[in-house]
Protein backbone atom coordinates (compact mmCIF):
# COMPACT_ATOMS: atom_id res chain seq x y z
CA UNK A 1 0.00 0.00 0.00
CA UNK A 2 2.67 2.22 0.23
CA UNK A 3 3.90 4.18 -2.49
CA UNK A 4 7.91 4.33 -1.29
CA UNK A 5 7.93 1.11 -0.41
CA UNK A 6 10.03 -1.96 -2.30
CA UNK A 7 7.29 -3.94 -2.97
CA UNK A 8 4.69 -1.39 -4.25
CA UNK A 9 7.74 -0.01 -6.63
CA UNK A 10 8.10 -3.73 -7.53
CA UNK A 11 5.16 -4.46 -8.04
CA UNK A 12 3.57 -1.14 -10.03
CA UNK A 13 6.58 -1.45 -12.33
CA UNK A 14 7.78 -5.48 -12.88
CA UNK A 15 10.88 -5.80 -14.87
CA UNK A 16 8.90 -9.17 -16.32
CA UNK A 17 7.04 -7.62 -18.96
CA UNK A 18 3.81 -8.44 -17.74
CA UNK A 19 1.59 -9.65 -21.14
CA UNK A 20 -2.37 -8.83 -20.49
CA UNK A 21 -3.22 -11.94 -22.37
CA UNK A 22 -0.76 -15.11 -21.08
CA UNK A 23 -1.43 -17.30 -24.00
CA UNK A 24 1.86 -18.60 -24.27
CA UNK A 25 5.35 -19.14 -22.18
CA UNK A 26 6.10 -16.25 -23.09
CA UNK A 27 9.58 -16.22 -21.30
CA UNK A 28 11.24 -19.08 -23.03
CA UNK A 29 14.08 -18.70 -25.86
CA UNK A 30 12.57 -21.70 -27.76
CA UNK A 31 9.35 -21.88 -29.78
CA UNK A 32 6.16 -20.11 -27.36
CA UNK A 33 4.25 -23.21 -26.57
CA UNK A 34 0.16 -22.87 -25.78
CA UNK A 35 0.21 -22.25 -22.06
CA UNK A 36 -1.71 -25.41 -20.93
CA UNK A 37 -1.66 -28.86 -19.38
CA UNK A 38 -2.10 -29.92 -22.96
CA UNK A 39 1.75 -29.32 -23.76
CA UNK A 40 2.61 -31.63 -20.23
CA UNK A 41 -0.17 -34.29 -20.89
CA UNK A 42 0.78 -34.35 -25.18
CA UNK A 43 4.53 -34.67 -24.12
CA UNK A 44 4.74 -37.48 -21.27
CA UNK A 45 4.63 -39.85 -23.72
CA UNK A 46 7.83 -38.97 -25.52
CA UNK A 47 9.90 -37.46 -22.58
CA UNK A 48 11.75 -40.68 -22.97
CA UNK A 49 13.33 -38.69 -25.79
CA UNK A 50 16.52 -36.48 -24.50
CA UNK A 51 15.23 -33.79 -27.11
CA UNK A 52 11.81 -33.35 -25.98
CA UNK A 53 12.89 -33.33 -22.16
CA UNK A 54 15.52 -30.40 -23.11
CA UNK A 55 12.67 -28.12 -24.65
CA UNK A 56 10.48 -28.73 -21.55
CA UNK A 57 13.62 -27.91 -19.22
CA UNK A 58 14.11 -24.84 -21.26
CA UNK A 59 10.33 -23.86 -21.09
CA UNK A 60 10.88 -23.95 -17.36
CA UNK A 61 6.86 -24.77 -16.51
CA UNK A 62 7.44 -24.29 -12.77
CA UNK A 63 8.91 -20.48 -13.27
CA UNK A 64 5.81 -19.47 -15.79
CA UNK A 65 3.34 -20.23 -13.49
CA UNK A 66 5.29 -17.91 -10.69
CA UNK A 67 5.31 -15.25 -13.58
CA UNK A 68 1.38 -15.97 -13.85
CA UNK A 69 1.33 -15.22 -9.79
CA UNK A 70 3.51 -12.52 -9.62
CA UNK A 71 1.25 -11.14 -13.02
CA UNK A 72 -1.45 -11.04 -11.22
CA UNK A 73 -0.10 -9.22 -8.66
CA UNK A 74 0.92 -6.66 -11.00
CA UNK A 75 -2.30 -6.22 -12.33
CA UNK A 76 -4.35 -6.10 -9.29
CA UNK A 77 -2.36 -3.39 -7.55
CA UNK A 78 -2.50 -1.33 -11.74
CA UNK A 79 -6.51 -1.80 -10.94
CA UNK A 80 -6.07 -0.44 -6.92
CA UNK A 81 -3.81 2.49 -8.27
CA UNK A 82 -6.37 3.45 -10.80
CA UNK A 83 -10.03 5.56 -11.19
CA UNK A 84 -12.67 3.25 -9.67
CA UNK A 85 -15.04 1.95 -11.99
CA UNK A 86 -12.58 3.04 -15.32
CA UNK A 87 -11.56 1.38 -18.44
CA UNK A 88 -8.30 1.71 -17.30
CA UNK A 89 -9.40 0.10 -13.80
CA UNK A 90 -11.25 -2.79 -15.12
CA UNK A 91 -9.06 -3.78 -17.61
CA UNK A 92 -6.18 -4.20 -15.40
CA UNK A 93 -9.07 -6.62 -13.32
CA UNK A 94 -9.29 -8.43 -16.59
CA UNK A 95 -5.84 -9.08 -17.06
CA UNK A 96 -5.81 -10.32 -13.11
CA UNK A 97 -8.73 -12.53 -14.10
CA UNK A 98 -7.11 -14.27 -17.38
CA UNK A 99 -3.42 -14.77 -15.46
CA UNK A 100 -5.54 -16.77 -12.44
CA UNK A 101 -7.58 -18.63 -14.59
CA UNK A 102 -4.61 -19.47 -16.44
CA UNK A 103 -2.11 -20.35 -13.86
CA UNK A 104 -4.57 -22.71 -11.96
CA UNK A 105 -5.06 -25.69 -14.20
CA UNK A 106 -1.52 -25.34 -15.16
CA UNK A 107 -0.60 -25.73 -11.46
CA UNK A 108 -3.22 -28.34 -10.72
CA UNK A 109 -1.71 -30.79 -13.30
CA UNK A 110 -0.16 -33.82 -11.15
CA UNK A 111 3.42 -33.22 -12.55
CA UNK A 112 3.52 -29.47 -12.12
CA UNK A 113 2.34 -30.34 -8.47
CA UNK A 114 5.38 -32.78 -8.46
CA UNK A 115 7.62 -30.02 -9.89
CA UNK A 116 7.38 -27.09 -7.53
CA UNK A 117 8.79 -28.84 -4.54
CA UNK A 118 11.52 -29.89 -6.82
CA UNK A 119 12.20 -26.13 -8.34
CA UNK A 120 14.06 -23.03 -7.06
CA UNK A 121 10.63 -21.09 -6.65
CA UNK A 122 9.38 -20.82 -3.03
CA UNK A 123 5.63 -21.31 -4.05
CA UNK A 124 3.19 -24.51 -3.46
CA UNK A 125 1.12 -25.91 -5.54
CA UNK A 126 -2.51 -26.41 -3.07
CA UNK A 127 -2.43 -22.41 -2.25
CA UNK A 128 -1.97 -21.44 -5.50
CA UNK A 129 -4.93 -23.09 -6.12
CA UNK A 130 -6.84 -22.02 -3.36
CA UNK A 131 -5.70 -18.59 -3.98
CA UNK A 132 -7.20 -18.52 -7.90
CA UNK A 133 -10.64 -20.56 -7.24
CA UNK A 134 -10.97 -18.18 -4.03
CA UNK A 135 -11.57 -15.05 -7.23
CA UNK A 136 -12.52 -17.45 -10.38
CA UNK A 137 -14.50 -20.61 -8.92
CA UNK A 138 -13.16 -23.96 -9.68
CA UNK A 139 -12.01 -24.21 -13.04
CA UNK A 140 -10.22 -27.09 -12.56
CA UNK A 141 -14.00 -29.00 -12.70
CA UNK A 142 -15.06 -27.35 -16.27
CA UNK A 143 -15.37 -23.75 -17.29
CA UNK A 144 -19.21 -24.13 -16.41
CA UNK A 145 -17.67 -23.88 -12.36
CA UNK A 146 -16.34 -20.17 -13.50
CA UNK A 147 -17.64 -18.21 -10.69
CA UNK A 148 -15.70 -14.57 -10.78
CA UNK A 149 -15.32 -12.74 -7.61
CA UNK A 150 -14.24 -9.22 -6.14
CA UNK A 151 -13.64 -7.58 -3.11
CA UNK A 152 -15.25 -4.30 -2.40
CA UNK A 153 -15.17 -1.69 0.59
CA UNK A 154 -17.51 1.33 0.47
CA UNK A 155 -18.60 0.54 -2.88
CA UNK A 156 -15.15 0.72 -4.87
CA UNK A 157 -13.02 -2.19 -5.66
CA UNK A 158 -10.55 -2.92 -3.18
CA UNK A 159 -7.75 -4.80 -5.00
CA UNK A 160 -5.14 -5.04 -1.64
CA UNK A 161 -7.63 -7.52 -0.22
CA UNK A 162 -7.69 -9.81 -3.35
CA UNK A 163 -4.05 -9.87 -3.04
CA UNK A 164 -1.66 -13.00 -2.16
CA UNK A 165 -1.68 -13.49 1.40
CA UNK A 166 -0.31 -16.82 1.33
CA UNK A 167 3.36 -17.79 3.37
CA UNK A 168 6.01 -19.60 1.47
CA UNK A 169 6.72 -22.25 3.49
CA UNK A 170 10.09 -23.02 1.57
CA UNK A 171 13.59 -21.71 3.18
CA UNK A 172 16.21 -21.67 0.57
CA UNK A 173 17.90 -24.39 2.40
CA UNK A 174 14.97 -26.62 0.47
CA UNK A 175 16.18 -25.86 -2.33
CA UNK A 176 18.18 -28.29 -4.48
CA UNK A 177 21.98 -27.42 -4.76
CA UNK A 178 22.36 -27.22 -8.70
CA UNK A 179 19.87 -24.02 -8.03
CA UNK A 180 21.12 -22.71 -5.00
CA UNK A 181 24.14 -20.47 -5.96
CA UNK A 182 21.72 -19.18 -8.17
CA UNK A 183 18.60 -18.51 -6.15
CA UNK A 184 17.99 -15.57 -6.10
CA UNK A 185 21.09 -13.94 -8.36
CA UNK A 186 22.78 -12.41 -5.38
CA UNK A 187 24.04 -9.73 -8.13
CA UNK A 188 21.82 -9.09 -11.19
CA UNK A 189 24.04 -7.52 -12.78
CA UNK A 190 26.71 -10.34 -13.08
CA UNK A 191 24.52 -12.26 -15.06
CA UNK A 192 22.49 -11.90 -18.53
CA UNK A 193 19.21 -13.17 -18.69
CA UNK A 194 20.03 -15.43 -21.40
CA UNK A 195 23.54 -16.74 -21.65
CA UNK A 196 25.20 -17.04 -25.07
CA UNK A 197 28.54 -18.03 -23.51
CA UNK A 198 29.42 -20.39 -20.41
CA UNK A 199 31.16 -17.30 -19.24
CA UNK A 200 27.76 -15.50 -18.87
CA UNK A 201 25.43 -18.44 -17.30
CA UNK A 202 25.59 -18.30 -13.54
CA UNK A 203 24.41 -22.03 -13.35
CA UNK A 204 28.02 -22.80 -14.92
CA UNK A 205 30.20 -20.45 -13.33
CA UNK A 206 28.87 -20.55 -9.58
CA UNK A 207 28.17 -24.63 -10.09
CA UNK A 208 28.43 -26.11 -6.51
CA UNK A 209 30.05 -28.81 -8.76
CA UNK A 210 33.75 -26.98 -9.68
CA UNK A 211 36.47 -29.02 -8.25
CA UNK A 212 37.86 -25.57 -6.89
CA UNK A 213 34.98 -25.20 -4.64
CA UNK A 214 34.58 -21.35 -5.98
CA UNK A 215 32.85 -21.87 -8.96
CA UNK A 216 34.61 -21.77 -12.53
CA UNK A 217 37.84 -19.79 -12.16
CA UNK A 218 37.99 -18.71 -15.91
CA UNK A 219 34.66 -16.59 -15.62
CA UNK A 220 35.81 -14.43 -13.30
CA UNK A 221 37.63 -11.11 -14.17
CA UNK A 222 38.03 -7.77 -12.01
CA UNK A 223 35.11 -7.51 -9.55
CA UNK A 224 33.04 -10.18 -11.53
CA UNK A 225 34.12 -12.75 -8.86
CA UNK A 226 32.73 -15.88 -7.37
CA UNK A 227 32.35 -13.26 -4.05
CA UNK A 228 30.53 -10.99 -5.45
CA UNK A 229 28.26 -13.13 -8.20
CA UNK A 230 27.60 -16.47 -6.19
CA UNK A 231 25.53 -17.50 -3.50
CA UNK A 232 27.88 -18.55 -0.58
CA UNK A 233 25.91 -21.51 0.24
CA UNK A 234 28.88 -23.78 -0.73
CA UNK A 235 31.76 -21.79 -0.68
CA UNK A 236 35.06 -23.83 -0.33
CA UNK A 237 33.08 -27.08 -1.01
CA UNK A 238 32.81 -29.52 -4.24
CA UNK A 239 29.81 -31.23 -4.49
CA UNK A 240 28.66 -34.24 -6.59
CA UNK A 241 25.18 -35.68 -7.53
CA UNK A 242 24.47 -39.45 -7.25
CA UNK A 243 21.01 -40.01 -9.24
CA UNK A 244 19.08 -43.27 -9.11
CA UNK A 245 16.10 -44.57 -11.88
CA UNK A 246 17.19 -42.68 -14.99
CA UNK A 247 19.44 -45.62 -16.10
CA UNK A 248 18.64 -46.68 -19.90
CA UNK A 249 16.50 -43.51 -20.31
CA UNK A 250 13.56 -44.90 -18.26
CA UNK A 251 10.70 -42.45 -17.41
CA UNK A 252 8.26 -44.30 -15.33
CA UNK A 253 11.14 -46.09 -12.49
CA UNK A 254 11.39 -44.50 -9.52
CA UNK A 255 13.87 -41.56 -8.95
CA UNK A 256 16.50 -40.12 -6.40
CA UNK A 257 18.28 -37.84 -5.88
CA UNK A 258 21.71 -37.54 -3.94
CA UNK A 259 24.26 -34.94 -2.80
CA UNK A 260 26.92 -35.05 -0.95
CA UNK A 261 29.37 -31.54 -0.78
CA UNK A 262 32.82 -31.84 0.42
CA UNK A 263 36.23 -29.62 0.80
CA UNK A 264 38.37 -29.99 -2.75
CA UNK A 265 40.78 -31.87 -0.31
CA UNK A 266 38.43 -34.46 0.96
CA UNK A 267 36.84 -34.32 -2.94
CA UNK A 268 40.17 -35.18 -4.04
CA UNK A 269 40.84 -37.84 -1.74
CA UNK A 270 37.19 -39.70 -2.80
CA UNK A 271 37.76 -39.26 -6.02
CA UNK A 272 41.93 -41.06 -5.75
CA UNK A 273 39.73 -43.51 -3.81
CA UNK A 274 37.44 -44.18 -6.67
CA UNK A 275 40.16 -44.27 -9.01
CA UNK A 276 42.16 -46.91 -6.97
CA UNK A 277 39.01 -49.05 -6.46
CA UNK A 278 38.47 -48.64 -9.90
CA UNK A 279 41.72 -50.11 -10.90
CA UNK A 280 41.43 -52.80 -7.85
CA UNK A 281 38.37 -53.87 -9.61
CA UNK A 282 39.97 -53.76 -12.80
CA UNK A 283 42.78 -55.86 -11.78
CA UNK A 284 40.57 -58.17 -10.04
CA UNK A 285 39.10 -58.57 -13.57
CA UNK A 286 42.49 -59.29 -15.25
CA UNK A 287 43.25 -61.94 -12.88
CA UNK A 288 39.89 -63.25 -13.36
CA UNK A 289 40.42 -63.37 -16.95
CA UNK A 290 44.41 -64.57 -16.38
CA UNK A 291 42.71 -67.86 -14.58
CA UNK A 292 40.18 -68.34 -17.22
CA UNK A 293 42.52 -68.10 -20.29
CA UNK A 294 44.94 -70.34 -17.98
CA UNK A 295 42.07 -72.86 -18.02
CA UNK A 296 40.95 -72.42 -21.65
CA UNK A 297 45.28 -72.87 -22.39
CA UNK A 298 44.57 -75.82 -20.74
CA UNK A 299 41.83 -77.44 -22.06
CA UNK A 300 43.26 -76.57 -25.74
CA UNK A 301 46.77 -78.34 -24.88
CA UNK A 302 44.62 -81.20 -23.67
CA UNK A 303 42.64 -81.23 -26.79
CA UNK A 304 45.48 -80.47 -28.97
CA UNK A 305 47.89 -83.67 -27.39
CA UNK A 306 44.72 -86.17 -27.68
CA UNK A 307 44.36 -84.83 -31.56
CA UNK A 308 47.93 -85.25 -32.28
CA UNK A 309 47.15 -88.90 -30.88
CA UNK A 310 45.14 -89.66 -33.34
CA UNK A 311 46.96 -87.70 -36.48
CA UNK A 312 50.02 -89.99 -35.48
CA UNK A 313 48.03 -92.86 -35.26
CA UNK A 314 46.45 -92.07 -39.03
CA UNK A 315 49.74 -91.04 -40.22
CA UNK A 316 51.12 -94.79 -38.98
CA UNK A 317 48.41 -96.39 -40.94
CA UNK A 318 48.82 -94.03 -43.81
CA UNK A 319 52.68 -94.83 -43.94
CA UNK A 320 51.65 -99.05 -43.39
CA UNK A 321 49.04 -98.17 -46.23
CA UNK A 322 51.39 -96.90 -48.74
CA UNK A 323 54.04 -99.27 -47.60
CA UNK A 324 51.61 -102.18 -48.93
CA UNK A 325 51.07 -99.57 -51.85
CA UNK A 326 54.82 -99.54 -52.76
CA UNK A 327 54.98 -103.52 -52.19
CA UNK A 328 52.48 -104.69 -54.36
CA UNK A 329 53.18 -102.33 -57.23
CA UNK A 330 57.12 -103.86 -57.22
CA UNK A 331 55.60 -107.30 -57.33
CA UNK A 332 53.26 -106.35 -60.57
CA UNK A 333 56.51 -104.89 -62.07
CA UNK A 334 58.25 -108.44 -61.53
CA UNK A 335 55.17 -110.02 -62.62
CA UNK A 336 55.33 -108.07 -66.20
CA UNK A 337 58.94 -108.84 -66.46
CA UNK A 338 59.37 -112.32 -65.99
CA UNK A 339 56.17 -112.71 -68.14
């Protein structure tokens, strides 16, 4: 309510470029899909494809629909700021009307309710919903449940009641740690919104995965540091991701999830582990192999003294053979002669 304050500046003024009409997600670099649970329910059955999972991680569904909220906000406090009862007033209440009615079903949809507690965005999905159907009825059950409502006091709209008066129950310690050097940018203007180079895209730079454990030493230059750009969450710490049910690109098997963070030190010394194991397993493999090819050696020296058996017992009858041969052709040669 108060003009000097953060949020009313915020607020009156979003640098999100607030459309009246969300009809698409209109914040994503790749090709503006119909904003709908159409586009989630027409793609489950090819997100088995690493292509089609891509475009929806670009899309970022879970961020749109805090747009829609934050939209809405937008719009209602346009409609308290302006004449009651003017064009100007009520079409700022239609633009708060369209961004609820579009941000419920969206959030409603069992995956997007499965996504926000897995995204950087401190919202929920059951009092988003709540919120919206409080103001448009329950449009989750069929445009005929459409019911629009407004708050008034003295006879004039009063928009600050139809606000969001919900609590995020999220802390940022919730939040995943690919996101969390990220979330919020702790300095906007490190960072692009769009990054053309890996040098520009704070998820790269800041990752909590650098073996350094301050982020990706060739982005920073001057006072573009990991200091001054980064989250501190995991300053000083490597971390690593262990995931579980994605093996073979399957969609439906159950998924997890694991991180463990670690000083580069200690990160090193796993990873010499893992490397030594590795090569303990590999040798155990090689000896494996050493005592199978020892038995195959073996068998085929076996095999090969029985089989020279029997080619020197053929060869003795083929010598005895062409011994008679020999024999009998001499005696037909004496034959003829003394004939």
């Amino acid at each position: 309510r108060d003009p000097n304050s953060e949020a009313f500046k915020y607020f009156m003024d979003p640098p999100l470029d607030c459309p009246e009409v969300p009809e698409t997600f209109w914040k994503s670099d790749t090709i503006k899909f119909g904003l709908s649970p159409a586009l989630i329910d027409g793609s489950e059955s090819d997100l088995w494809m690493v292509g089609v999972r891509s475009r929806i991680t670009q899309i970022c569904m879970a961020g749109h629909a805090a747009l829609l909220l934050l939209c809405s906000q937008h719009f209602l406090l346009k409609a308290a700021q302006a004449e009651p009862n003017s064009e100007e007033q009520n079409d700022a209440l239609r633009a708060f009307y369209m961004h609820i009615q579009t941000m419920i079903p969206l959030v409603y949809h069992k995956q997007m309710r499965s996504c926000f507690p897995n995204s950087p965005f401190p919202l929920q999905a059951g009092p988003m919903v709540e919120y919206g159907e409080k103001w448009v009825g329950k449009v989750t059950q069929g445009r005929e449940n459409l019911a629009i409502m407004a708050a008034y006091f003295n006879g004039n709209l009063d928009a600050f009641q139809m606000m969001w008066n919900y609590e995020t129950k999220k802390n940022r310690k919730d939040i995943f740690v690919p996101f969390r050097p990220c979330s919020p940018f702790k300095n906007r203007a490190c960072w692009k919104r769009y990054a053309w180079y890996t040098y520009e895209s704070c998820d790269l730079c800041c990752s909590p995965y650098a073996k350094g454990g301050y982020g990706e030493a060739w982005c920073w230059q001057g006072p573009w540091d990991f200091e001054n750009c980064c989250q501190q969450d995991f300053a000083g710490l490597v971390c690593k991701e262990d995931r579980k049910g994605e093996e073979g690109g399957c969609v439906d098997c159950p998924k997890s999830v694991r991180w463990q963070c670690v000083t580069p030190k200690e990160h090193a010394l796993d990873e010499a582990i893992k490397e030594f194991n590795k090569q303990v397993d590999e040798r155990g493999k090689l000896e494996t192999r050493k005592h199978e090819l020892v038995q195959e050696v073996s068998l085929a020296e076996f095999d090969y003294a029985a089989k020279m058996d029997i080619y020197d017992f053929r060869w003795q009858l083929w010598e005895t053979a062409e011994q008679i041969f020999v024999d009998m052709m001499q005696r037909a040669e004496k034959r003829a002669v003394d004939a």
